[in-house]
N, C-alpha and C. Protein backbone atom coordinates (compact mmCIF):
# COMPACT_ATOMS: atom_id res chain seq x y z
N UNK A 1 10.94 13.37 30.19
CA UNK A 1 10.19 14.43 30.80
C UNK A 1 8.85 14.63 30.10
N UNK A 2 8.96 14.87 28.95
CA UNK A 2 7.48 14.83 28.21
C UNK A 2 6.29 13.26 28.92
N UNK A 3 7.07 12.36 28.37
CA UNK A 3 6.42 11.12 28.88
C UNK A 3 5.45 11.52 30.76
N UNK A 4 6.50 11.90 30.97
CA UNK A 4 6.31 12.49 32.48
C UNK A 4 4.67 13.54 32.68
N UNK A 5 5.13 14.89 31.63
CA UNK A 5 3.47 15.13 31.60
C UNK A 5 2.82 15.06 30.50
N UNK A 6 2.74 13.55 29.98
CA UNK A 6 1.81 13.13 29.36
C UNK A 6 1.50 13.99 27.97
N UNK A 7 2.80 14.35 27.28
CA UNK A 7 2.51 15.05 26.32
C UNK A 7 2.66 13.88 24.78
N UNK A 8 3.58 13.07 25.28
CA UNK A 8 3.42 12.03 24.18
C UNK A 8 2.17 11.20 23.89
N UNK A 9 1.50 10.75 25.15
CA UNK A 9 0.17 9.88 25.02
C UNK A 9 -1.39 11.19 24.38
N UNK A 10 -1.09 12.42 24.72
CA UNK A 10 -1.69 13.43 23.98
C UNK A 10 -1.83 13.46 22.80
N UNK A 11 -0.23 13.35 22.09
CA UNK A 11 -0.17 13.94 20.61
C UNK A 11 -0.48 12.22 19.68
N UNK A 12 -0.44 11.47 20.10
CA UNK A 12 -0.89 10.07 20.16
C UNK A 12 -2.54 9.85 20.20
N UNK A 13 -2.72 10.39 20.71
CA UNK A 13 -4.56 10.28 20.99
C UNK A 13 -4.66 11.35 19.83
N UNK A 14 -4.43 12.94 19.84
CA UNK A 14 -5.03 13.47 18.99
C UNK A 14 -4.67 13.09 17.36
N UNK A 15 -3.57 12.54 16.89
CA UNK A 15 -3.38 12.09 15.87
C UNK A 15 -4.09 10.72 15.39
N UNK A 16 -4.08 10.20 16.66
CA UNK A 16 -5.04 8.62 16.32
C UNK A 16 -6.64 9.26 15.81
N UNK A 17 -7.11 9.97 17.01
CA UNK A 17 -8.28 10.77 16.90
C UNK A 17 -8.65 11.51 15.89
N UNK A 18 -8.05 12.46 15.57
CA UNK A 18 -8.56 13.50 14.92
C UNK A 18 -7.62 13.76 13.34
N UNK A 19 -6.63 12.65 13.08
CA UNK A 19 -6.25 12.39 11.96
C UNK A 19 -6.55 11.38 10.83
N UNK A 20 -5.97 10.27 11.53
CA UNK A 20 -6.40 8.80 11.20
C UNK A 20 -7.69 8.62 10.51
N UNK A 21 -8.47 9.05 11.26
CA UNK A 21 -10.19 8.74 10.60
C UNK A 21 -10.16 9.79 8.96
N UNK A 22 -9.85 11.03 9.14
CA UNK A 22 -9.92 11.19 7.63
C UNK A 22 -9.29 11.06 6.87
N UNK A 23 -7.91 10.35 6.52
CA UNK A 23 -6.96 9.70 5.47
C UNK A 23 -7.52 8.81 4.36
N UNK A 24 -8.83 7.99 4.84
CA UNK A 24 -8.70 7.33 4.17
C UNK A 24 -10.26 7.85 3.36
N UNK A 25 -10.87 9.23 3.73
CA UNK A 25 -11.62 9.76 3.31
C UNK A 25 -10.90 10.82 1.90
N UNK A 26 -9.88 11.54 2.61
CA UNK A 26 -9.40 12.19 1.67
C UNK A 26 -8.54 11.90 0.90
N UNK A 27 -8.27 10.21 0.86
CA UNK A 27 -7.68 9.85 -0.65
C UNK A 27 -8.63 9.38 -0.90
N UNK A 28 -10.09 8.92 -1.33
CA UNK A 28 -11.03 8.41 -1.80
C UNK A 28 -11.37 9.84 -2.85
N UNK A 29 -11.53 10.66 -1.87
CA UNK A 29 -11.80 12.00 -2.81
C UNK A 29 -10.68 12.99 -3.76
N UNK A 30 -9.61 12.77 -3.15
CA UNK A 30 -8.64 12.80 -3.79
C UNK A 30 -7.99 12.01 -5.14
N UNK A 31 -8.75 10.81 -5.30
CA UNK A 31 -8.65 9.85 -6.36
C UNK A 31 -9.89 9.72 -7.40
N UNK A 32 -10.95 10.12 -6.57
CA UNK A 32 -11.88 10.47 -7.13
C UNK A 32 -12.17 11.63 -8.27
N UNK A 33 -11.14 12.98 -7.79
CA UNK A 33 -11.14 13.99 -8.34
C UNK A 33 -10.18 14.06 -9.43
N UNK A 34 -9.04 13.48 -9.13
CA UNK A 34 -8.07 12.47 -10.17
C UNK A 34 -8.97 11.71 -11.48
N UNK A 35 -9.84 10.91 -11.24
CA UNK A 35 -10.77 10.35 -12.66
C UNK A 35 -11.76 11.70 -12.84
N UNK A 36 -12.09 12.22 -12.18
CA UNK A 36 -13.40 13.03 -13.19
C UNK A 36 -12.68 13.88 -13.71
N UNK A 37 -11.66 14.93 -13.23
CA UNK A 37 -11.33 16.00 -13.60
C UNK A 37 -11.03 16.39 -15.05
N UNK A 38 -10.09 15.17 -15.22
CA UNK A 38 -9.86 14.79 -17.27
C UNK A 38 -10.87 14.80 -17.78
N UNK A 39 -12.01 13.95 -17.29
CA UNK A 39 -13.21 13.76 -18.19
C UNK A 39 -13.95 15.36 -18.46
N UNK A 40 -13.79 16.19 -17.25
CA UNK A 40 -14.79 17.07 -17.41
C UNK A 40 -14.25 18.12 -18.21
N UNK A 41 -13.17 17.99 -18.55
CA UNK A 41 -12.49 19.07 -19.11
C UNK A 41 -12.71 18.30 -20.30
N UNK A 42 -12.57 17.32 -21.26
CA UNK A 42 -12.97 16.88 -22.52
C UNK A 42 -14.09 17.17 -22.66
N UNK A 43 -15.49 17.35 -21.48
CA UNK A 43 -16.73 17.42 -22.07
C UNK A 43 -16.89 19.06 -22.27
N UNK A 44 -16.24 19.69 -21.83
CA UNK A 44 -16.07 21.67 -22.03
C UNK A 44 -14.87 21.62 -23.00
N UNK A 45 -14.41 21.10 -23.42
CA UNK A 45 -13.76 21.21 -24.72
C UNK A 45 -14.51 20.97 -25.93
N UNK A 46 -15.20 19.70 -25.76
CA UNK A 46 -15.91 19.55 -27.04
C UNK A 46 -17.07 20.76 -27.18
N UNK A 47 -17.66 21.14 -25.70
CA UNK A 47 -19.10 21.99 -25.89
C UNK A 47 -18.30 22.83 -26.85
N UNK A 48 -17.06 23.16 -26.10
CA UNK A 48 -16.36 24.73 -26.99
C UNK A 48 -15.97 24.44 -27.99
N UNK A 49 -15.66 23.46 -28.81
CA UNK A 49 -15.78 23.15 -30.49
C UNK A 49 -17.22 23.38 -30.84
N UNK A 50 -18.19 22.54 -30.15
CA UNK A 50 -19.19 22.61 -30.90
C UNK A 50 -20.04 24.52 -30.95
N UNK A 51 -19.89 24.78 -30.24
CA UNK A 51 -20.15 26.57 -30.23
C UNK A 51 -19.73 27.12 -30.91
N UNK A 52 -18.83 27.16 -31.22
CA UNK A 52 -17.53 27.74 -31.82
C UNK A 52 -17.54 27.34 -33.62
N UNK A 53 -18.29 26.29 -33.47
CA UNK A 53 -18.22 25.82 -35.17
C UNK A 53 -19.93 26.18 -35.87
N UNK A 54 -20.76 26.48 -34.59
CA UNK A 54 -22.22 26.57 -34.85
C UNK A 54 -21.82 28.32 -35.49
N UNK A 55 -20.91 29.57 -34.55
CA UNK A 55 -20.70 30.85 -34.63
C UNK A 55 -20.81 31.24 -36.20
N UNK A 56 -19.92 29.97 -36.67
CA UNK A 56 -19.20 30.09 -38.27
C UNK A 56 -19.99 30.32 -39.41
């Protein structure tokens, strides 16, 4: 019955459409944010040693 009004070839198009294309955007940025995130937090750790030892 679905097949019938065309609700399967719908959810098929909008998932091909309007899913598909950004997957492979939002693991790029998702992996992306994965490598910097460590780094940026070591470089605000060290600022905050080095502040912190200038106070003294």
């Amino acid at each position: 019955m679905t097949r019938y009004f065309g609700t399967t070839d719908v959810l098929q198009a909008t998932i091909t459409g309007g899913v598909l294309p950004f997957l492979i955007g939002d693991t790029v940025k998702a992996l992306l944010a994965a490598a910097v995130l460590p780094a940026s937090w070591k470089l605000v750790n060290r600022a905050d040693k080095a502040t912190t030892e200038n106070r003294i």
